[in-house]
C-alpha atoms as a PDB file:
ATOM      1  CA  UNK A   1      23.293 -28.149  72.263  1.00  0.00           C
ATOM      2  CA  UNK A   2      26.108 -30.484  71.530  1.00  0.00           C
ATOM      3  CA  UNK A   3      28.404 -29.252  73.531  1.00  0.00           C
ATOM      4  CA  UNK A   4      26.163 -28.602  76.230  1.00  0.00           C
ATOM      5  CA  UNK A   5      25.336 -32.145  76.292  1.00  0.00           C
ATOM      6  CA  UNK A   6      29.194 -32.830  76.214  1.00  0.00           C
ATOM      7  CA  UNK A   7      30.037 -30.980  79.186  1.00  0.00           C
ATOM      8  CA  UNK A   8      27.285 -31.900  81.465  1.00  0.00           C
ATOM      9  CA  UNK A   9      28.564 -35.883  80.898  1.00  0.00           C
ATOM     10  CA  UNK A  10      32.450 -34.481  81.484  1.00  0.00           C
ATOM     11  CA  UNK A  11      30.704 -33.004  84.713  1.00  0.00           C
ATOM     12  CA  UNK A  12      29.064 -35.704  85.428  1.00  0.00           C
ATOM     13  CA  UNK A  13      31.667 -38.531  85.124  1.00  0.00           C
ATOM     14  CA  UNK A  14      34.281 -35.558  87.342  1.00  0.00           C
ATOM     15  CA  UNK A  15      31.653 -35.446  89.713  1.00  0.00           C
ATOM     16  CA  UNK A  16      31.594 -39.151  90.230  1.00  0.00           C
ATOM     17  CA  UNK A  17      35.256 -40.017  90.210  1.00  0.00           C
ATOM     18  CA  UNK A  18      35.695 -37.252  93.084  1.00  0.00           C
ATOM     19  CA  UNK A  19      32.930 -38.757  94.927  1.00  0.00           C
ATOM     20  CA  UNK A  20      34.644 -42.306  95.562  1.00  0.00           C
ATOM     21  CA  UNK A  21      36.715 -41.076  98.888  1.00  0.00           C
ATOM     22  CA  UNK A  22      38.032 -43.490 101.586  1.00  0.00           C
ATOM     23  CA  UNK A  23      39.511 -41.935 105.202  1.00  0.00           C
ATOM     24  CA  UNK A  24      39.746 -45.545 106.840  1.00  0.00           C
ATOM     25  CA  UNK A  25      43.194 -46.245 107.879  1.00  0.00           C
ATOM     26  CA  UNK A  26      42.627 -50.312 106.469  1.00  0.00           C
ATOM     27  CA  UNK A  27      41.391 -48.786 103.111  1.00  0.00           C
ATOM     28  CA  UNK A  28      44.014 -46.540 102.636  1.00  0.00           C
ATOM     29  CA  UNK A  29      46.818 -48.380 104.244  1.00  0.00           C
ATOM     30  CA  UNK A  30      45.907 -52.374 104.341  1.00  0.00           C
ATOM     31  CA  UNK A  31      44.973 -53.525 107.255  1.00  0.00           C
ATOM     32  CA  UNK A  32      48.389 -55.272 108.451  1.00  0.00           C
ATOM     33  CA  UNK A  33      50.222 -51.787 107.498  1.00  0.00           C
ATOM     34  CA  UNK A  34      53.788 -50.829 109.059  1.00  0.00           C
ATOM     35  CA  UNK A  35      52.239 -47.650 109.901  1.00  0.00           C
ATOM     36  CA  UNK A  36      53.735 -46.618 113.274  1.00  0.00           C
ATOM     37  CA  UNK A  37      51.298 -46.156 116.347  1.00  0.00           C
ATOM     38  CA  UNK A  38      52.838 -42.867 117.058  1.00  0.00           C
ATOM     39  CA  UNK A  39      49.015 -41.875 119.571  1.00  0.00           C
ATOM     40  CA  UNK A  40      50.072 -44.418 122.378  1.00  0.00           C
ATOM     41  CA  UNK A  41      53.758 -43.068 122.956  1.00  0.00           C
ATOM     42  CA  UNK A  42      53.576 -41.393 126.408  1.00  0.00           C
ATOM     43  CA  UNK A  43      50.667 -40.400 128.388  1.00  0.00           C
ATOM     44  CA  UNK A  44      47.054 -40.669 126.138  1.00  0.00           C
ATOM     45  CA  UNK A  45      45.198 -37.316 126.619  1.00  0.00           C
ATOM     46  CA  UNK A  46      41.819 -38.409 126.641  1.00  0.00           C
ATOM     47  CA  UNK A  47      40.939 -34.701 124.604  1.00  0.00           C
ATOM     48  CA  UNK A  48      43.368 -34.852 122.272  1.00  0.00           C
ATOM     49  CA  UNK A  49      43.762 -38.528 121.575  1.00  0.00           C
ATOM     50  CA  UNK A  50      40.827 -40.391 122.555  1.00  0.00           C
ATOM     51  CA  UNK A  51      37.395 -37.999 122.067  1.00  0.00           C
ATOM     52  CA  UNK A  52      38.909 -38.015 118.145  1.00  0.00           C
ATOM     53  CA  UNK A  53      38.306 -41.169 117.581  1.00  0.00           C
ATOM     54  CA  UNK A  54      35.072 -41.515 119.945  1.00  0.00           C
ATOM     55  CA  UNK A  55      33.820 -38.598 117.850  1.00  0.00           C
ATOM     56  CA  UNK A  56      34.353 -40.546 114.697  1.00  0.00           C
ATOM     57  CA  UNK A  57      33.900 -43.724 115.762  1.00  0.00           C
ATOM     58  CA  UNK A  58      31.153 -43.334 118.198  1.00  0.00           C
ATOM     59  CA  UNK A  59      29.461 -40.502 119.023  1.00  0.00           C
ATOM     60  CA  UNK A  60      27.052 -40.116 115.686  1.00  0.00           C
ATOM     61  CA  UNK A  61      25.065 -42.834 117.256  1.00  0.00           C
ATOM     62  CA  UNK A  62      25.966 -43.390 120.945  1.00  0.00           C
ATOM     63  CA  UNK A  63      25.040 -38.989 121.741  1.00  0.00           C
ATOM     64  CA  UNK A  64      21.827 -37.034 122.553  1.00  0.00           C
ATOM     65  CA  UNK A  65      18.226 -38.115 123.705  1.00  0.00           C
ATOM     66  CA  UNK A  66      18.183 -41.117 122.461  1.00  0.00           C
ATOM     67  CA  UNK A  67      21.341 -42.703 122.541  1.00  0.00           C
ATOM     68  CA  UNK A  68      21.910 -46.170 120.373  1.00  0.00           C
ATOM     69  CA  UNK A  69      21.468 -48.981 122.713  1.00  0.00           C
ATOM     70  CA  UNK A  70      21.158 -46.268 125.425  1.00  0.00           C
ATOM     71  CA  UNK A  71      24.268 -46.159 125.641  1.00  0.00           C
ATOM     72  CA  UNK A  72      25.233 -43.009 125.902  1.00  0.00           C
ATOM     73  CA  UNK A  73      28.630 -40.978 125.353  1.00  0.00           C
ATOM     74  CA  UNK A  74      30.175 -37.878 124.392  1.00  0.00           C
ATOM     75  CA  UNK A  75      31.230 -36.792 128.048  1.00  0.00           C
ATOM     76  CA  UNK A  76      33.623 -37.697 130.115  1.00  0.00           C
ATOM     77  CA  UNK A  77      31.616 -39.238 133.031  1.00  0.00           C
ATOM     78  CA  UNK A  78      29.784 -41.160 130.281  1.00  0.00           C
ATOM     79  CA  UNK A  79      33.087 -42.001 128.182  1.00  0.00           C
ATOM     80  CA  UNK A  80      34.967 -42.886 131.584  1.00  0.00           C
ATOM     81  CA  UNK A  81      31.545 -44.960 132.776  1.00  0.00           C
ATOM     82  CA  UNK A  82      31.812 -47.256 129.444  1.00  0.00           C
ATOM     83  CA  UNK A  83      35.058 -47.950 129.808  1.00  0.00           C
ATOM     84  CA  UNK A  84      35.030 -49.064 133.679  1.00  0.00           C
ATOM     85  CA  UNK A  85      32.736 -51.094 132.603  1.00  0.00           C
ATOM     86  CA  UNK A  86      34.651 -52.560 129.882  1.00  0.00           C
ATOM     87  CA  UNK A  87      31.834 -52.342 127.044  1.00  0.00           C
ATOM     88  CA  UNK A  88      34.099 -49.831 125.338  1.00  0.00           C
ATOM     89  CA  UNK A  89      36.967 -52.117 124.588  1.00  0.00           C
ATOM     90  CA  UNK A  90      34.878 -54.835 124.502  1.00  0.00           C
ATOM     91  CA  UNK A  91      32.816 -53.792 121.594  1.00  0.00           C
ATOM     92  CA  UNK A  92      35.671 -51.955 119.753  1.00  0.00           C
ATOM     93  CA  UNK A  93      37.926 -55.313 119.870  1.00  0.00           C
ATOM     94  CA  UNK A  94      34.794 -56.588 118.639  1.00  0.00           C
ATOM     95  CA  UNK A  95      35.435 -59.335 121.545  1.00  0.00           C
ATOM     96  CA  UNK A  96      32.992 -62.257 122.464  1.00  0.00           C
ATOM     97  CA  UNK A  97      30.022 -61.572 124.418  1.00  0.00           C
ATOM     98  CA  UNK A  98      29.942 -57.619 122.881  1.00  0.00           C
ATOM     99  CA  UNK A  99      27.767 -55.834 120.060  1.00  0.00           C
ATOM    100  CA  UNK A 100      30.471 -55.373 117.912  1.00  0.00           C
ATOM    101  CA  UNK A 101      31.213 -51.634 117.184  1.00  0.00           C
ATOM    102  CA  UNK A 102      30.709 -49.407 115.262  1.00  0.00           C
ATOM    103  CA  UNK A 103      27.184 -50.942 114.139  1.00  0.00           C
ATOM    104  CA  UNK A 104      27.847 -52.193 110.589  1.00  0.00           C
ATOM    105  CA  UNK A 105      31.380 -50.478 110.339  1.00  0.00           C
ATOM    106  CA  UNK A 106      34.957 -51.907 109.861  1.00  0.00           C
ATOM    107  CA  UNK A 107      36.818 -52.194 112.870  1.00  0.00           C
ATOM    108  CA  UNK A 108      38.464 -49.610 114.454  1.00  0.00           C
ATOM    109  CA  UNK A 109      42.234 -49.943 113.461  1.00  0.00           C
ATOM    110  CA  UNK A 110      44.289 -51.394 116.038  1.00  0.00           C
ATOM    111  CA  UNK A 111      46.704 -47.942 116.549  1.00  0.00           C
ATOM    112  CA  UNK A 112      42.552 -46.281 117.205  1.00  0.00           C
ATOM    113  CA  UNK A 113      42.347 -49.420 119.699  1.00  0.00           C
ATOM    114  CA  UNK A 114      45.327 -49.549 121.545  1.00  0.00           C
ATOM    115  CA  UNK A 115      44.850 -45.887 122.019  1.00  0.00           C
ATOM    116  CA  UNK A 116      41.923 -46.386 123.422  1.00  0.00           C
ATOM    117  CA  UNK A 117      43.265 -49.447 125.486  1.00  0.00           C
ATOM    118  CA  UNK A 118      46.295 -47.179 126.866  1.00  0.00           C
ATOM    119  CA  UNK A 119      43.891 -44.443 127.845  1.00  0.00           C
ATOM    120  CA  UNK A 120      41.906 -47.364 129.876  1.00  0.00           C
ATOM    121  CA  UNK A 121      44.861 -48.879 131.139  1.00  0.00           C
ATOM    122  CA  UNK A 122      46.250 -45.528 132.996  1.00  0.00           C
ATOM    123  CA  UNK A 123      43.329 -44.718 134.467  1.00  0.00           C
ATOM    124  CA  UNK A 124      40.949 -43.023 132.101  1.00  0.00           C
ATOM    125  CA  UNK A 125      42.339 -39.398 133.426  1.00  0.00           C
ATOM    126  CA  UNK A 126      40.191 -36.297 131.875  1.00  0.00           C
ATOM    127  CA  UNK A 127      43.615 -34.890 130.086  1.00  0.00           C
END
């Protein structure tokens, strides 16, 4: 019964160390980290580059019948429609005059931002 009682604790305490896990890129890195920016060399394919960090960033909240703040994403028309409109960068940036985004999350890194920014900036094309 000892032991038992032993190994559930050991089990326990494993189970909790494991359970402490951080994927930001400021946790992990620091937020002023050398890091290089290696997403906004070339052209920004809006699959491959951007809905990533929409999908992480964004679309938990902002997708389906009843969007956050009705604003709604997770398609290209919709993606392309918040950022003519500047919201996107506007929140993300976390600029005046914008619900800063995510809703009670760190800001996006500023690689994830200027990213986004470069996608925006050469005209939001559906690579």
């Amino acid at each position: 019964m000892r032991n038992a009682k032993l190994l559930f604790i050991c089990l326990l305490t494993l189970l909790s160390l494991t359970a402490c896990y951080y994927d930001h890129e400021e946790t992990l890195y620091g937020a002023s980290s050398n890091q290089p920016c290696t997403d906004t060399v070339g052209t920004v394919s809006y699959m491959q580059k951007v809905v990533p960090v929409l999908q992480s960033s964004c679309y938990g909240c902002h997708t389906g019948a009843s969007p956050s703040g009705n604003q709604l994403m997770g398609t290209y028309a919709a993606d392309k429609a918040m950022a003519q409109s500047g919201k996107l960068l506007g929140t993300i940036n976390h600029a005046a005059g914008f619900s800063p985004m995510p809703k009670g999350g760190a800001k996006l890194s500023s690689c994830r931002i200027a990213t986004i920014k470069k996608w925006i900036d050469a005209g939001m094309l559906n690579n």
